[in-house]
Protein backbone atom coordinates (compact mmCIF):
# COMPACT_ATOMS: atom_id res chain seq x y z
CA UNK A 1 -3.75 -64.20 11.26
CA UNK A 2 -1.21 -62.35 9.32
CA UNK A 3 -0.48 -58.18 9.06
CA UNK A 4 0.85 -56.29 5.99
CA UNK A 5 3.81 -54.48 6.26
CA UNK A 6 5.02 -51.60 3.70
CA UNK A 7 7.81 -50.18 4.21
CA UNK A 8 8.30 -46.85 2.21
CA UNK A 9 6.31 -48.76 -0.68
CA UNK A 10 9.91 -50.66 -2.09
CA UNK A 11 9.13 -53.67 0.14
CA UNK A 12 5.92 -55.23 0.91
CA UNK A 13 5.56 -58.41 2.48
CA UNK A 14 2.96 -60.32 5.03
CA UNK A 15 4.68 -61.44 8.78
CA UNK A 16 2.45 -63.89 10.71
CA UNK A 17 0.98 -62.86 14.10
CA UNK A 18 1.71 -66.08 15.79
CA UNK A 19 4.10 -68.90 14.19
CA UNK A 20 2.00 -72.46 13.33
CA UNK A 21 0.61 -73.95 16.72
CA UNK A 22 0.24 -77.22 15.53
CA UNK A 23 -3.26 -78.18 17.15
CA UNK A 24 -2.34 -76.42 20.16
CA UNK A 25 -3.78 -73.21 21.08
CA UNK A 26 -1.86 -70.56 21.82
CA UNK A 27 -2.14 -69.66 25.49
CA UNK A 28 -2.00 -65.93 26.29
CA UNK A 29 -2.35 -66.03 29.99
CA UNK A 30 -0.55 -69.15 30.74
CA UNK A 31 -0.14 -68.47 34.64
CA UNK A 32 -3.46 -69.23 34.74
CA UNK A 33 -2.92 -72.51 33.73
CA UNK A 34 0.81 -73.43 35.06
CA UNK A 35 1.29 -72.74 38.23
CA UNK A 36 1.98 -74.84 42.04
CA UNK A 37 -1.52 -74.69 42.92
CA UNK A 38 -3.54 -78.30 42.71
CA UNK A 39 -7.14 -77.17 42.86
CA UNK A 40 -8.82 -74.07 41.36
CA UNK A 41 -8.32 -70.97 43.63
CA UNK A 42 -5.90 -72.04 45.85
CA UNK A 43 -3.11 -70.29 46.99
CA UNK A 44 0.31 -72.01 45.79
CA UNK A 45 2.71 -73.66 48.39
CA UNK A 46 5.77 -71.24 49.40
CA UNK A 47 6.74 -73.28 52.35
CA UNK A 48 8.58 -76.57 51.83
CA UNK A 49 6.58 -79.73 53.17
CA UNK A 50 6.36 -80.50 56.87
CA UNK A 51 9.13 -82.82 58.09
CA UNK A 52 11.43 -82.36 54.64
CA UNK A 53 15.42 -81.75 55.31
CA UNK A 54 17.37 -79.48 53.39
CA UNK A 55 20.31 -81.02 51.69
CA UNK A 56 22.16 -78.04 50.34
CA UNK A 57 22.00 -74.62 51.02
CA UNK A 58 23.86 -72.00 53.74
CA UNK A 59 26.30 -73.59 56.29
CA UNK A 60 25.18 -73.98 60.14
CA UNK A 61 26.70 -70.96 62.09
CA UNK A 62 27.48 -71.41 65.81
CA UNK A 63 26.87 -69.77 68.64
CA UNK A 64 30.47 -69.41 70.62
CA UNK A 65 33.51 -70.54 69.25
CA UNK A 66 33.77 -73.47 71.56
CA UNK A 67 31.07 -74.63 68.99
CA UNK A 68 32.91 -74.98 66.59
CA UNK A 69 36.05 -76.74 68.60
CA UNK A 70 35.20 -80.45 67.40
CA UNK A 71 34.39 -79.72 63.69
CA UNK A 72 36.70 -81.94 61.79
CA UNK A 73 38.71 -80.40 58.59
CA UNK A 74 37.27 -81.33 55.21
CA UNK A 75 40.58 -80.42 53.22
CA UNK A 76 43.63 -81.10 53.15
CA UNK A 77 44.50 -78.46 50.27
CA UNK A 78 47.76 -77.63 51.47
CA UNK A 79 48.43 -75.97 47.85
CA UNK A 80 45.40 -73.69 47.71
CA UNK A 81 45.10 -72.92 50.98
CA UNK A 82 48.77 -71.38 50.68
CA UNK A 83 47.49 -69.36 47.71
CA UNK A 84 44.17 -68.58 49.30
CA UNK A 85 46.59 -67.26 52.23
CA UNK A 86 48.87 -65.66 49.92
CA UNK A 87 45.66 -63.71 48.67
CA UNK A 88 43.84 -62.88 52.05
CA UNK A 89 45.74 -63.34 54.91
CA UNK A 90 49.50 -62.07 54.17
CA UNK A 91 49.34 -58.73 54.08
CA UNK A 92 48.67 -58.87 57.69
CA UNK A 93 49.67 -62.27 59.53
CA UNK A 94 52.86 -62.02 57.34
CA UNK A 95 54.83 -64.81 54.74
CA UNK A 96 56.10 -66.16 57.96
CA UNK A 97 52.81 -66.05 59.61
CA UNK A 98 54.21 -63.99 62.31
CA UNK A 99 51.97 -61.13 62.31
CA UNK A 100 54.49 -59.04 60.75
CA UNK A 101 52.76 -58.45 57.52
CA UNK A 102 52.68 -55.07 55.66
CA UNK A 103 49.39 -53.96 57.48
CA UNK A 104 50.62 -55.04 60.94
CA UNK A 105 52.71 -51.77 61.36
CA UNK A 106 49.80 -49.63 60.91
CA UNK A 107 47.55 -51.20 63.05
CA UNK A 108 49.89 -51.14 66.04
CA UNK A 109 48.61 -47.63 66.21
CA UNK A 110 44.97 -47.83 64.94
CA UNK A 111 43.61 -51.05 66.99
CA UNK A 112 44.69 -54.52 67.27
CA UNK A 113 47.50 -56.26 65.55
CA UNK A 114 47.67 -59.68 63.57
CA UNK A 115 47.92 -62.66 65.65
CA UNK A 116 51.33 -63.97 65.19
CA UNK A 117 50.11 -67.92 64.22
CA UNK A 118 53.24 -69.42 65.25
CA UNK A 119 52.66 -69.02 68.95
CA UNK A 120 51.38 -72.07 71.32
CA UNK A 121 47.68 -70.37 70.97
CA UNK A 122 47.34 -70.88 67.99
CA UNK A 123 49.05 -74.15 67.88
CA UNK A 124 47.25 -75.74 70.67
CA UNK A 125 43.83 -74.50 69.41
CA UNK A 126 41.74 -77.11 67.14
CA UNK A 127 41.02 -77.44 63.47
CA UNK A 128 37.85 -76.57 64.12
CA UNK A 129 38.70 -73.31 66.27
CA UNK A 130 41.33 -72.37 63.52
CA UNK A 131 37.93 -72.57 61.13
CA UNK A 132 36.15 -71.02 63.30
CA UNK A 133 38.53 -67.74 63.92
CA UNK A 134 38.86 -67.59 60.14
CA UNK A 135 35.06 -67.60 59.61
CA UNK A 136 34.17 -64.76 62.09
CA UNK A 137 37.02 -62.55 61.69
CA UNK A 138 39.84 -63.47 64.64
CA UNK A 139 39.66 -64.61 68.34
CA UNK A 140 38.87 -61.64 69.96
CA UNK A 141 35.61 -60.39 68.58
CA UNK A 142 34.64 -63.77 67.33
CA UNK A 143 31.89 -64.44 70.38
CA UNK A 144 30.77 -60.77 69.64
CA UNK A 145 30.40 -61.61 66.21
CA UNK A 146 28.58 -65.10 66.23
CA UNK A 147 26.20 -63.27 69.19
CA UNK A 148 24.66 -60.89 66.10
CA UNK A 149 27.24 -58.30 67.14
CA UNK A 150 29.57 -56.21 65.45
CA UNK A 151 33.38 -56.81 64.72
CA UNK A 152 35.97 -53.86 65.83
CA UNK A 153 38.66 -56.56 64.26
CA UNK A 154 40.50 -55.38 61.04
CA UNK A 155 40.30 -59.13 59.88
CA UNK A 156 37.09 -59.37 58.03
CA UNK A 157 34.53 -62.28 58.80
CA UNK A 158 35.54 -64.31 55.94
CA UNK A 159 32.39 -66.78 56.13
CA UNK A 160 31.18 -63.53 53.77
CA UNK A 161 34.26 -64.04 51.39
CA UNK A 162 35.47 -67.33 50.94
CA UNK A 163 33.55 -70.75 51.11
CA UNK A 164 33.70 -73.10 53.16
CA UNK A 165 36.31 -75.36 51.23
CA UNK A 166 38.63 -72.04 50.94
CA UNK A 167 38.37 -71.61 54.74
CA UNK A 168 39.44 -75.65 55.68
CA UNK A 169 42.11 -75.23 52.77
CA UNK A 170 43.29 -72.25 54.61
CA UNK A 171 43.33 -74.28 58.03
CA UNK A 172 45.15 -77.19 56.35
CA UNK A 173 47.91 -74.83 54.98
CA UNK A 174 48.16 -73.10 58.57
CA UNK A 175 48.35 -76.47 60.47
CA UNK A 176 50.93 -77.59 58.08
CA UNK A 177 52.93 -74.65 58.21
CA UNK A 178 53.39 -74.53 62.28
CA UNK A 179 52.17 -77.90 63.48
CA UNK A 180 50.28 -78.66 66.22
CA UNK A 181 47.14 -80.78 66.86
């Protein structure tokens, strides 16, 4: 099957409805023919198989942060967990990780300040804490926020932000920077 075309009467020429099959048919409703279904009418399969385990996909969230206590670091990214820092985390926990950052002055006024890191809390508190805190946006609100609740924290959740290998790099570059456990 072909079709003229004639274009102001200077070019004429012949384009071919379909390109050469071979001795295949061409298929114009193809979902009729390709689809997840095994037998004629029925319904395809959205649900994986009974009993199959996910191996990739979103990470496990916990309930309470004590959860999350014996969760063992997967980096040790010192290097880009300083710059992932750098990025996120300075303007209000400070270079020192104080709390002293830029931020921290106005939030002495409009809600609560940055945790200053260096303190015993912080240092006697897990890897897996430290993750934790990170993940749902600071110590304070973290229960609130794992419960389905909302955060009044300025620090935002950063599960929603960074991945989980920017988080651990981020705990590997605090625990190196003020020791601890």
């Amino acid at each position: 099957n072909t079709g003229d075309a004639n274009i102001g009467g200077a070019i004429n020429f012949k384009l071919p409805a379909f390109p050469e099959t071979g001795s295949n048919r061409v298929q114009v409703f193809t979902e009729m023919h390709y689809q997840p279904s095994y037998r004629t009418q029925e319904s395809p399969r959205l649900l994986p198989p009974d009993g199959s385990v996910p191996i990739t996909g979103a990470e496990v969230v916990y309930a309470s942060i004590d959860e999350y206590k014996n969760l063992v670091r997967t980096s040790s990214d010192v290097v880009s967990g300083q710059k992932l820092f750098t990025v996120n985390c300075q303007v209000c926990h400070g270079q020192n990780l104080d709390g002293t950052g830029p931020a921290a002055a106005y939030m002495v006024t409009n809600g609560p300040v940055p945790a200053n890191l260096r303190l015993d809390l912080t240092k006697n508190s897990t890897d897996g804490e430290l993750f934790g805190l990170i993940s749902c946006g600071g110590r304070y609100f973290c229960n609130s926020v794992l419960q389905g609740g909302e955060s009044q924290s300025p620090m935002p959740e950063f599960r929603r932000l960074l991945s989980e290998e920017e988080r651990w790099a981020i705990v590997a570059y605090i625990r190196g920077a003020i020791g601890g456990q």
